[in-house]
N, C-alpha and C. Protein backbone atom coordinates (compact mmCIF):
# COMPACT_ATOMS: atom_id res chain seq x y z
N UNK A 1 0.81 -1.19 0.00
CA UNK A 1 0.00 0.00 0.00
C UNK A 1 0.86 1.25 0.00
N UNK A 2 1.69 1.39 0.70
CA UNK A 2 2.83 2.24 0.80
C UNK A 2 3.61 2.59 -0.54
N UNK A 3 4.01 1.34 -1.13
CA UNK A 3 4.64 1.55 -2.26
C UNK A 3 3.39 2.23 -3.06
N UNK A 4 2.65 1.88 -3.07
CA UNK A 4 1.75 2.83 -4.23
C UNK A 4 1.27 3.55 -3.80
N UNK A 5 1.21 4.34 -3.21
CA UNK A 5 1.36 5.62 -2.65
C UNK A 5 2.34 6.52 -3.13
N UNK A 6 3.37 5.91 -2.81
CA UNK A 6 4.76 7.01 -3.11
C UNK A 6 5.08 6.78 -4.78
N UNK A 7 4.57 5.78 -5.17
CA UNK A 7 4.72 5.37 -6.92
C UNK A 7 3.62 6.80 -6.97
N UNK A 8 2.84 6.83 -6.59
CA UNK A 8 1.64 8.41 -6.80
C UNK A 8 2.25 9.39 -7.12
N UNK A 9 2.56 9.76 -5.73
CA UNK A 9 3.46 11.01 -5.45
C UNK A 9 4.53 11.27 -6.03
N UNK A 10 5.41 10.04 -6.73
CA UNK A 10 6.24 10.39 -7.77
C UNK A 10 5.88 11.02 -8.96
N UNK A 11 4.71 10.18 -9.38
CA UNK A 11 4.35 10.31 -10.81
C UNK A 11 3.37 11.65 -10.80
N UNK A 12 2.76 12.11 -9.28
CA UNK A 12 2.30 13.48 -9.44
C UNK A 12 3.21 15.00 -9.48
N UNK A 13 4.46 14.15 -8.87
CA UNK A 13 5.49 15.03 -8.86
C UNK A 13 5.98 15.47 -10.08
N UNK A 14 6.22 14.54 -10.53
CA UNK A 14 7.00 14.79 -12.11
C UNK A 14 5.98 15.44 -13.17
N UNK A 15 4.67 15.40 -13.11
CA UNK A 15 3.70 15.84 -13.95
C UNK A 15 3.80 17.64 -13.33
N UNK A 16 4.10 17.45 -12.01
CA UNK A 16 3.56 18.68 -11.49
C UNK A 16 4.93 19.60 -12.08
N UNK A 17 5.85 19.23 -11.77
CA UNK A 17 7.21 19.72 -12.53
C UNK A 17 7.13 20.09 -13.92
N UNK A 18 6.75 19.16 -14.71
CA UNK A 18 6.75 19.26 -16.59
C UNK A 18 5.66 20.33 -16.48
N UNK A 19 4.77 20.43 -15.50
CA UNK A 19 3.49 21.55 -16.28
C UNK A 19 4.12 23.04 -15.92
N UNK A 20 5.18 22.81 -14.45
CA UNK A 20 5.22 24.04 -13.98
C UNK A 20 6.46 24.56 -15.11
N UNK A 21 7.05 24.01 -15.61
CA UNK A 21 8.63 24.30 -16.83
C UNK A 21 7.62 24.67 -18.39
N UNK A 22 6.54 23.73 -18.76
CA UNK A 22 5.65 24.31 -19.84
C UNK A 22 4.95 25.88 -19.26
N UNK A 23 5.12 25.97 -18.16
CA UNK A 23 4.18 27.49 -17.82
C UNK A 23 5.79 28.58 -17.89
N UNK A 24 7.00 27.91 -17.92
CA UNK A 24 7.68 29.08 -17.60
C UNK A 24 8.06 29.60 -19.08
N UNK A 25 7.89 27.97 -19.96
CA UNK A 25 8.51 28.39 -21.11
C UNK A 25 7.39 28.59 -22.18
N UNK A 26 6.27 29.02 -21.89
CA UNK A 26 5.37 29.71 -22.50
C UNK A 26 5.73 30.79 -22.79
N UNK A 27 5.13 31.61 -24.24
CA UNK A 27 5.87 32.99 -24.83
C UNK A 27 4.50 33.73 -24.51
N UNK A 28 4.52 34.98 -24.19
CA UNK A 28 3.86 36.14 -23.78
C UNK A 28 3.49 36.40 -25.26
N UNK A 29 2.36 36.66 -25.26
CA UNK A 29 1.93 37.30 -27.14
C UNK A 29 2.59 38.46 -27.80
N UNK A 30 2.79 38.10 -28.74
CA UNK A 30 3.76 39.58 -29.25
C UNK A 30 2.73 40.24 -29.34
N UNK A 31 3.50 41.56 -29.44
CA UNK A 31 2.89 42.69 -29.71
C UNK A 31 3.60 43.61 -30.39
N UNK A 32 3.32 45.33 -30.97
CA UNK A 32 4.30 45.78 -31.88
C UNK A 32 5.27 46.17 -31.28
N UNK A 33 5.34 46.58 -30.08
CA UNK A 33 6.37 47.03 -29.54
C UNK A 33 7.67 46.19 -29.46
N UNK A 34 7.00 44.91 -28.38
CA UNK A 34 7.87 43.87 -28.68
C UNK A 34 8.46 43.32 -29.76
N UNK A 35 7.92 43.18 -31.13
CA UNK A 35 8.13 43.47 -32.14
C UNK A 35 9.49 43.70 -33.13
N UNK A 36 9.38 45.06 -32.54
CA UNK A 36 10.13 46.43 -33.29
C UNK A 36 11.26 45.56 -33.81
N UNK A 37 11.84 46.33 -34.93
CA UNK A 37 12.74 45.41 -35.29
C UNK A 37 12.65 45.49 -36.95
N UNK A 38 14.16 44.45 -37.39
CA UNK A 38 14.27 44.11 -38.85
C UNK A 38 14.60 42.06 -38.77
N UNK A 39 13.60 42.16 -39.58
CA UNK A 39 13.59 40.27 -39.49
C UNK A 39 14.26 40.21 -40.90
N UNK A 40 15.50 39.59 -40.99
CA UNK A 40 16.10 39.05 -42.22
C UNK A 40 16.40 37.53 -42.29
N UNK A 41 16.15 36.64 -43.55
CA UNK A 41 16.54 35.63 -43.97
C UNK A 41 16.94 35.46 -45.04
N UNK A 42 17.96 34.70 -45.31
CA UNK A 42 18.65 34.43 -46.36
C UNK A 42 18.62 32.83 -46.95
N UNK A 43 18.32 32.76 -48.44
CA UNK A 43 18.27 31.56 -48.80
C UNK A 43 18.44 31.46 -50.26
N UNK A 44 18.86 29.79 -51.22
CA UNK A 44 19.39 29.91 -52.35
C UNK A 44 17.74 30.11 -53.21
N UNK A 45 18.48 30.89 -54.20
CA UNK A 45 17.62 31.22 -55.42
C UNK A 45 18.37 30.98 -56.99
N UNK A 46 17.54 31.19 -57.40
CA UNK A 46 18.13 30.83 -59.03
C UNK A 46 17.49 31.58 -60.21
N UNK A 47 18.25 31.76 -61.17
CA UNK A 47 17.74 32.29 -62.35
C UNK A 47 17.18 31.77 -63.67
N UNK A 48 16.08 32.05 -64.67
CA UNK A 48 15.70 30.91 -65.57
C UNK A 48 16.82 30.08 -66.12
N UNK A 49 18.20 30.79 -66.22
CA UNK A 49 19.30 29.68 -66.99
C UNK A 49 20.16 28.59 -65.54
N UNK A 50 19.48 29.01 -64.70
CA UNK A 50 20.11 28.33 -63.71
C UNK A 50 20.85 28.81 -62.74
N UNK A 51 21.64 30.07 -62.91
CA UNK A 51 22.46 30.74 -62.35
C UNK A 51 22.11 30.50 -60.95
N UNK A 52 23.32 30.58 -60.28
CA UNK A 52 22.47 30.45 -58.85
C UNK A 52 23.19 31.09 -57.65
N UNK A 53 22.19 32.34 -57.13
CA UNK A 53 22.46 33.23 -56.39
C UNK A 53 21.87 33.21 -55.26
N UNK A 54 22.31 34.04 -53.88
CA UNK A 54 21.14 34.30 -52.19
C UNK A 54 20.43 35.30 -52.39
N UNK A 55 19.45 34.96 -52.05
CA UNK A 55 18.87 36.08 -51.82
C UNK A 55 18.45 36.56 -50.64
N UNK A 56 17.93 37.74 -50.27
CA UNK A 56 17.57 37.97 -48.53
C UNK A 56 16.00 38.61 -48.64
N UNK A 57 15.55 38.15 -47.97
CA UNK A 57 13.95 38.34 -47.75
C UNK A 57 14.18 39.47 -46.20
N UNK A 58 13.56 40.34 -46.12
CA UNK A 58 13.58 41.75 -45.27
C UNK A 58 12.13 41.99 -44.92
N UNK A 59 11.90 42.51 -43.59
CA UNK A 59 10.86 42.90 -42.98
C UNK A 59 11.31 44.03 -42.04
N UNK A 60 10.87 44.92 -42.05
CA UNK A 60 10.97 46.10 -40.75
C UNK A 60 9.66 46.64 -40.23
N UNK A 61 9.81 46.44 -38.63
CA UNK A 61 8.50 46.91 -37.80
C UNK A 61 8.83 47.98 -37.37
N UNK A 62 8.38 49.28 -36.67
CA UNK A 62 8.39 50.15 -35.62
C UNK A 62 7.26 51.10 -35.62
N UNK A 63 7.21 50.85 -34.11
CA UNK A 63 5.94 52.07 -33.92
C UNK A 63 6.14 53.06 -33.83
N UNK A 64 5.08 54.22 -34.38
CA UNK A 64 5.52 55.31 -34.59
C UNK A 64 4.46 56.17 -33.44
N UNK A 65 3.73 55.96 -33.01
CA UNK A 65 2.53 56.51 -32.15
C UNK A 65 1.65 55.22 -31.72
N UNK A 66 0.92 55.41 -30.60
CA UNK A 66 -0.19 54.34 -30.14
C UNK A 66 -1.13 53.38 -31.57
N UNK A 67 -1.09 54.52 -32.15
CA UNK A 67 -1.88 53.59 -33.45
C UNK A 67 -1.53 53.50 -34.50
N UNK A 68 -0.11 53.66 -34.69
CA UNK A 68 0.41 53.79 -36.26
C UNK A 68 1.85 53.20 -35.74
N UNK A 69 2.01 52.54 -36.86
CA UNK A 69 3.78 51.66 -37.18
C UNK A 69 3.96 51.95 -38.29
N UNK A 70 5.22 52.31 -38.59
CA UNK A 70 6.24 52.23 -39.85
C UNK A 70 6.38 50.75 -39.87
N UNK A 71 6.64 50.21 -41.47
CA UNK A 71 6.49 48.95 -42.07
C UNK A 71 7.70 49.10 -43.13
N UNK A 72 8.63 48.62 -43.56
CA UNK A 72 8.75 48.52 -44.95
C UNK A 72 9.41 46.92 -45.28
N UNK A 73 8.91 46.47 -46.35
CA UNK A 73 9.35 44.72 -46.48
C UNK A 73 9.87 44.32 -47.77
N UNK A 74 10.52 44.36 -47.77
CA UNK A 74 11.42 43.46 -49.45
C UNK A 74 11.59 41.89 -49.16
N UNK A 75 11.32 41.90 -50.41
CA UNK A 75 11.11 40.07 -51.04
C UNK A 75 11.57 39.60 -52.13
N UNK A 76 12.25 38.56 -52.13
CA UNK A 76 13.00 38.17 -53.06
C UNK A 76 12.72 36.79 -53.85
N UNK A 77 12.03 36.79 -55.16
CA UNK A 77 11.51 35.48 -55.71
C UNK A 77 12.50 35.28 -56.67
N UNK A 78 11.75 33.80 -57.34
CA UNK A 78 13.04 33.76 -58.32
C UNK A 78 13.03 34.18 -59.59
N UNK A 79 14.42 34.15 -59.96
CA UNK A 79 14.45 35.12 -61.54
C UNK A 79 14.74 36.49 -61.43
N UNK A 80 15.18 37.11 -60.17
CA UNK A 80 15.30 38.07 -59.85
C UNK A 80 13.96 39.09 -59.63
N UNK A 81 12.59 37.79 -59.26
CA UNK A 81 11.74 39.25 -59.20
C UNK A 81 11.69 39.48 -57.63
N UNK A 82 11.03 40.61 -57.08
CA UNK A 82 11.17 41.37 -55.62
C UNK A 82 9.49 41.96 -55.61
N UNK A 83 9.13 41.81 -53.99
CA UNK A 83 8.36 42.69 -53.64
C UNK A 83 8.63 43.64 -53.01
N UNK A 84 8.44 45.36 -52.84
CA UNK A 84 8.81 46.16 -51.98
C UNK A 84 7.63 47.02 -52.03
N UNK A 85 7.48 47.52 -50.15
CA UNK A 85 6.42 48.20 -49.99
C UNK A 85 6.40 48.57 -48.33
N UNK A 86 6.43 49.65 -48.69
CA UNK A 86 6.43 50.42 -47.06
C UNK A 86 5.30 51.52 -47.13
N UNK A 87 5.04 51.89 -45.53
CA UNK A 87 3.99 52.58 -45.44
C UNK A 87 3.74 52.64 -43.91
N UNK A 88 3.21 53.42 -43.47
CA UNK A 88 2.50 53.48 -42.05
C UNK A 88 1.09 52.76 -41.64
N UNK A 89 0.75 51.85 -40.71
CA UNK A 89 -0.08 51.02 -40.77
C UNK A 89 -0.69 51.28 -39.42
N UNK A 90 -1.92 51.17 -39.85
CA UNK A 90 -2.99 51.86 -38.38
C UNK A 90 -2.98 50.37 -37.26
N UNK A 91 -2.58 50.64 -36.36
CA UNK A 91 -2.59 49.30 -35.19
C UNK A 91 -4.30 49.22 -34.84
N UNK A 92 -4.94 47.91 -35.43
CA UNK A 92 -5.94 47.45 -35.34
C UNK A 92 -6.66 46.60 -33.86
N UNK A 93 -5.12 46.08 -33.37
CA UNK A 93 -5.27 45.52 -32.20
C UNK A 93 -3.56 45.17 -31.86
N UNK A 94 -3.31 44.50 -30.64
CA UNK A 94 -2.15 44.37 -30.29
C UNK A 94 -1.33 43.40 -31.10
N UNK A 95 -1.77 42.79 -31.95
CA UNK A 95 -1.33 41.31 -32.33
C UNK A 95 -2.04 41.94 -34.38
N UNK A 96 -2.52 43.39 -34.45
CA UNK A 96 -2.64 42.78 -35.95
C UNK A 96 -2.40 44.54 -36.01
N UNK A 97 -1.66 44.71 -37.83
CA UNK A 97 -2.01 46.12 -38.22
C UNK A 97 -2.44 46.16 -39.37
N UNK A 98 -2.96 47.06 -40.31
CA UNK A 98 -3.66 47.42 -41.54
C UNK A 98 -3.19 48.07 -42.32
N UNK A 99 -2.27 48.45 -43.78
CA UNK A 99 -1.83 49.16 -44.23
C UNK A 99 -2.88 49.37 -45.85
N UNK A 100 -3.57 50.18 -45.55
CA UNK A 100 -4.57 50.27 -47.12
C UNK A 100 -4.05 51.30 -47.94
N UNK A 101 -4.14 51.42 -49.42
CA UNK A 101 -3.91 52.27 -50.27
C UNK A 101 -4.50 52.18 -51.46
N UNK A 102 -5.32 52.95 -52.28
CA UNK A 102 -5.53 52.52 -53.54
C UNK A 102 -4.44 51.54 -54.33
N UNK A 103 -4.99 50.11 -55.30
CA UNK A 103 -4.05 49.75 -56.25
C UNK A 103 -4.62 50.08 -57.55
N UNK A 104 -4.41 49.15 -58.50
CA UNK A 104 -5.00 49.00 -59.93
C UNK A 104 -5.84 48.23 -59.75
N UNK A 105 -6.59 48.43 -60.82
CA UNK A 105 -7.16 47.92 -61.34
C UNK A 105 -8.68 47.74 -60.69
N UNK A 106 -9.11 49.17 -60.30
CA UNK A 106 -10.03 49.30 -59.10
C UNK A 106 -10.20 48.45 -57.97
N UNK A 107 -9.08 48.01 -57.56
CA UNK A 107 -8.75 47.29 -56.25
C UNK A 107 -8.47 47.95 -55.00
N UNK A 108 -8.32 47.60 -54.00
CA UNK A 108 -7.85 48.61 -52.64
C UNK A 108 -6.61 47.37 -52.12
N UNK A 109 -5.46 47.80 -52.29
CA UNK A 109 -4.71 47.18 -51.13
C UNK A 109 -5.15 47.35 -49.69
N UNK A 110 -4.96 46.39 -49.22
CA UNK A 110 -5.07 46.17 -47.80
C UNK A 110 -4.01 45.25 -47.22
N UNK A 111 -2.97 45.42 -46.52
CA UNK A 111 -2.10 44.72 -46.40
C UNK A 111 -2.10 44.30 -44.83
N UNK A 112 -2.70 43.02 -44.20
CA UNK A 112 -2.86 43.08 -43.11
C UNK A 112 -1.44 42.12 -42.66
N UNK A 113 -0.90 43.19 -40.99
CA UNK A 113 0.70 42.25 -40.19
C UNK A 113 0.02 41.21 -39.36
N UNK A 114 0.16 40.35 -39.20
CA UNK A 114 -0.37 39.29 -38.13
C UNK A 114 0.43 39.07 -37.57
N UNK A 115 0.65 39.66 -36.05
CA UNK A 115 2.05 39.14 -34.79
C UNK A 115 1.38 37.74 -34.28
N UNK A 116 1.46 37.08 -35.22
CA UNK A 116 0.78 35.28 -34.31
C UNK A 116 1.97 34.97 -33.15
N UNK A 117 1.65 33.71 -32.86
CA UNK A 117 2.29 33.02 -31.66
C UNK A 117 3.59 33.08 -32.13
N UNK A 118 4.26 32.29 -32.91
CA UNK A 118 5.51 32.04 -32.98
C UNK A 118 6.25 32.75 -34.73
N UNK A 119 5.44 33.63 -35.30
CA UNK A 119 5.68 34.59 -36.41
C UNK A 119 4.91 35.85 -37.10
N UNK A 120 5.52 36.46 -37.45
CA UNK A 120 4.28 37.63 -38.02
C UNK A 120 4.44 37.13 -39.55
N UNK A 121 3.13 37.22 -39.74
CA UNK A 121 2.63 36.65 -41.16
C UNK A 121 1.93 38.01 -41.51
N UNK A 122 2.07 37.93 -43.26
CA UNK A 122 1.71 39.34 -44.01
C UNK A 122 0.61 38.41 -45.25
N UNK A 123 -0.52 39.44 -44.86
CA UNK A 123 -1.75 39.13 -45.41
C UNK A 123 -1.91 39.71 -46.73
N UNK A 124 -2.32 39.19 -48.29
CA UNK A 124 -2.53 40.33 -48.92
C UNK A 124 -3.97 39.26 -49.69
N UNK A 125 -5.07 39.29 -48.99
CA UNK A 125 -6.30 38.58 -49.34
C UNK A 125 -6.40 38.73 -50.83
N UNK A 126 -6.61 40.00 -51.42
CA UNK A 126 -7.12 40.48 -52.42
C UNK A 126 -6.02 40.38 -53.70
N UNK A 127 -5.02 39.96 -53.43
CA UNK A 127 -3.42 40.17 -54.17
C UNK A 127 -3.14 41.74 -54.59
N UNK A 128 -4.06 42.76 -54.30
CA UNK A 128 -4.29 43.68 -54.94
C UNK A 128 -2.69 44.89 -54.29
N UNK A 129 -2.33 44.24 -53.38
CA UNK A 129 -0.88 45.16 -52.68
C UNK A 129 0.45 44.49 -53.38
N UNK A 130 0.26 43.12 -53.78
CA UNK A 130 1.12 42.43 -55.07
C UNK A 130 1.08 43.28 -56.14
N UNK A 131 -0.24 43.68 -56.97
CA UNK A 131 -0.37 44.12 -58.07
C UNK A 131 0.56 45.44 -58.03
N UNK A 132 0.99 45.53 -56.96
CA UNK A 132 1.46 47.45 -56.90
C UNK A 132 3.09 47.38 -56.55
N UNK A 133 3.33 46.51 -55.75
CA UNK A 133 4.35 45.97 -55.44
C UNK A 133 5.39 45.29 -55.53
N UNK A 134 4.97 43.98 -56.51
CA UNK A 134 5.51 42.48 -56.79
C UNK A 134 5.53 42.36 -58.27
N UNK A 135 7.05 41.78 -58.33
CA UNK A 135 7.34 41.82 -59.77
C UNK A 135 6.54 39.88 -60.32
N UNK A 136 6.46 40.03 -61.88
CA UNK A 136 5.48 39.16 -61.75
C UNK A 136 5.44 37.59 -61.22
N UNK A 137 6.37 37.29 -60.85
CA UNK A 137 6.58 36.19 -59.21
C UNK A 137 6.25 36.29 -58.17
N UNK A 138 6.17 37.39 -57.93
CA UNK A 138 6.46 37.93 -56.45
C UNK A 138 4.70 37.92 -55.61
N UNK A 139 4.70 37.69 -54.03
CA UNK A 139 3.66 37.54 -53.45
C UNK A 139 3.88 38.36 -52.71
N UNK A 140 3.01 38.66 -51.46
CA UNK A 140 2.99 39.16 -50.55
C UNK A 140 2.43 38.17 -49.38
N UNK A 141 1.27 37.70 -50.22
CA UNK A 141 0.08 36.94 -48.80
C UNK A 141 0.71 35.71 -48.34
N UNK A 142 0.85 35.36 -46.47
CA UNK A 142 1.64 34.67 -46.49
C UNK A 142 2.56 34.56 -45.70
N UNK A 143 3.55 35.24 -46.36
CA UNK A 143 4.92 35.09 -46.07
C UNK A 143 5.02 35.78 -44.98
N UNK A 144 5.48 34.93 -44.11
CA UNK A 144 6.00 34.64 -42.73
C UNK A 144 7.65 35.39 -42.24
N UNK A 145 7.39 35.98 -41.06
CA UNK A 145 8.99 35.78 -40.20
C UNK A 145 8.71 35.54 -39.10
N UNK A 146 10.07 34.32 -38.63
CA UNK A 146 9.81 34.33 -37.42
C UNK A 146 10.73 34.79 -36.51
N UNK A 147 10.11 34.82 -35.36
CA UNK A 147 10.75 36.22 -34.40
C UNK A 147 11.97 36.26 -34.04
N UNK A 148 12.62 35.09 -34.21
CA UNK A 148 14.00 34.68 -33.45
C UNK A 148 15.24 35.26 -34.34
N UNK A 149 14.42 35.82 -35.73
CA UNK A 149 15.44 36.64 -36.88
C UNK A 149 15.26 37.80 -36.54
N UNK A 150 14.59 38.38 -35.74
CA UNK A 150 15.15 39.89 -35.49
C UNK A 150 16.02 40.33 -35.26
N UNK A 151 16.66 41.72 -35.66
CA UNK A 151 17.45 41.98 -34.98
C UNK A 151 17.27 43.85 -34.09
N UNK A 152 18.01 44.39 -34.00
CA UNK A 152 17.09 45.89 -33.24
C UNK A 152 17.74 46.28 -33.90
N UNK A 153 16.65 47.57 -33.92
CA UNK A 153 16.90 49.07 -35.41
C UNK A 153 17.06 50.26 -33.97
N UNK A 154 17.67 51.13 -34.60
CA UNK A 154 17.83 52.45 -34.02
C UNK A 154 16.63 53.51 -34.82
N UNK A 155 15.83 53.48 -34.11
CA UNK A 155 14.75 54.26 -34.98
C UNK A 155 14.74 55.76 -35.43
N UNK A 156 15.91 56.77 -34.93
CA UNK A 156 16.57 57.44 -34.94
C UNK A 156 17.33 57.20 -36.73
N UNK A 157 17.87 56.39 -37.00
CA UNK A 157 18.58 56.03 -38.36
C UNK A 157 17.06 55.76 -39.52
N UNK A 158 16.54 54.56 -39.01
CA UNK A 158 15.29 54.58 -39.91
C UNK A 158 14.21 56.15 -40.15
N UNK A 159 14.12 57.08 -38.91
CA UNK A 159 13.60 58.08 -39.70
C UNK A 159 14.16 58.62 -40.59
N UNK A 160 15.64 58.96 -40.60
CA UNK A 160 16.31 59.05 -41.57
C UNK A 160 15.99 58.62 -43.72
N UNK A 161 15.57 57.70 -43.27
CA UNK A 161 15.88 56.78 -44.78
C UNK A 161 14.80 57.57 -45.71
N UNK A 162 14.96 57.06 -47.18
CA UNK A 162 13.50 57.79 -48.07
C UNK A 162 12.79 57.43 -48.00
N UNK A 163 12.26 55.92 -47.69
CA UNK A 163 10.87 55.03 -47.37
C UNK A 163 10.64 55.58 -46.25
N UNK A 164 11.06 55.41 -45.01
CA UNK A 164 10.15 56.39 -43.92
C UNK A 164 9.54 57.50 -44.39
N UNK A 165 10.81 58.59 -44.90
CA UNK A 165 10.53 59.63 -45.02
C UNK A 165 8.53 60.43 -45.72
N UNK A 166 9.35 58.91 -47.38
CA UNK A 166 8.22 59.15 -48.36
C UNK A 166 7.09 58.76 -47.66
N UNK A 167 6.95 57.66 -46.52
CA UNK A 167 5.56 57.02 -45.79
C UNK A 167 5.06 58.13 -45.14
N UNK A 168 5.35 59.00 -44.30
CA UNK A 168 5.34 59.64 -43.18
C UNK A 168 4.62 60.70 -44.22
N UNK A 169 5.51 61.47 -45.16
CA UNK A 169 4.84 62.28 -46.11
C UNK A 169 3.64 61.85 -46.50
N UNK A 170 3.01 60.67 -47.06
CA UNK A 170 1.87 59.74 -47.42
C UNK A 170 1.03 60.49 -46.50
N UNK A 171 1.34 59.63 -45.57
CA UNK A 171 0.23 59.12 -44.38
C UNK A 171 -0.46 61.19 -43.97
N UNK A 172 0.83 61.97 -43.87
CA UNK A 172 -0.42 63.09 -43.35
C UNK A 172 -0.71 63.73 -44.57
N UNK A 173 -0.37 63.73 -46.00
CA UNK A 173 -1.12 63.73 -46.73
C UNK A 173 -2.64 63.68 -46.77
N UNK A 174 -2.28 61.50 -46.60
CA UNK A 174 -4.16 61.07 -46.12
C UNK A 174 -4.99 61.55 -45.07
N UNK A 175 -4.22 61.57 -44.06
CA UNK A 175 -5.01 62.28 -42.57
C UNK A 175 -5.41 63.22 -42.86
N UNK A 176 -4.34 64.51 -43.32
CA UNK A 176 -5.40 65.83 -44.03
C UNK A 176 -6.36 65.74 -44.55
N UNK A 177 -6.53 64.72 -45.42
CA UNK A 177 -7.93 64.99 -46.91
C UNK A 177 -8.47 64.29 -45.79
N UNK A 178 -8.61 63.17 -45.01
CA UNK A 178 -9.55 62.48 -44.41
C UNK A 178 -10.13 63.68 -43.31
N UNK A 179 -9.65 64.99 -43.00
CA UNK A 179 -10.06 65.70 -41.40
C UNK A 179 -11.08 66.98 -42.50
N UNK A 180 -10.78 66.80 -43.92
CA UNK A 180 -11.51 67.32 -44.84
C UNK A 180 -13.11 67.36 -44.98
């Protein structure tokens, strides 16, 4: 009787241990702040004759106010085509943001960030932020980084650059005509 008892208390022990190490090594939900950052990966690509080159796939987050983040993301398909597209994106919730703009072809880009559990994934439902963006390989919807490729930006240098610059110009552009 004894022995199974303490055969119990072992086997409640060790359960009680594994749940309390799964609670420590649980990840807190991202958010943009946490975020912030440039996610780069590098991987082989090739050209229609074969040639065969790296390419680097690029993402940059930072918030710029409670409800707005600077974005800009380059992508690298093969054959040498690229997606690029930056902009300021209204924070929808802690875990998602929205970057809309007219495209072609009487479409509306809508480019939604998804900070999921273990990557931020970039939404483009409509392909219509491809059409504006992406050479004719190139996607947007999708494509994933995950968090462990970040690295930290000095946001100080990124206001600096012409994609901030030109976004920032954008965006109160739109805010003006919208207080219109």
């Amino acid at each position: 009787m004894i022995v199974k008892n303490l055969s119990s208390i072992k086997v409640f022990s060790a359960a009680m241990l594994v749940s309390a190490i799964s609670i420590c090594q649980a990840k807190d939900p991202a958010t943009i702040e946490s975020s912030q950052g440039i996610y780069k990966y590098s991987f082989p690509n090739a050209l229609m004759d074969n040639t065969q080159y790296t390419s680097e796939n690029r993402f940059l987050l930072m918030p710029i106010s409670p409800t707005t983040a600077y974005f800009d993301v380059h992508l690298e398909w093969a054959n040498g085509h690229s997606c690029d597209l930056s902009g300021i994106a209204d924070v929808m919730s802690e875990q998602v943001l929205t970057y809309s703009i007219p495209s072609i072809l009487d479409k509306i880009c809508t480019l939604n960030i998804d900070l999921g559990a273990n990557k931020l994934v970039l939404g483009d439902n409509n392909g219509a932020c491809r059409l504006i963006s992406c050479g004719s390989r190139g996607l947007l919807d999708g494509v994933g980084f995950e968090y462990d490729t970040v690295e930290k930006i000095t946001p100080a240098t990124i206001k600096e650059t012409p994609n901030f610059i030109r976004a920032m110009s954008e965006y109160k552009i739109d805010d003006t005509a919208a207080s219109e």
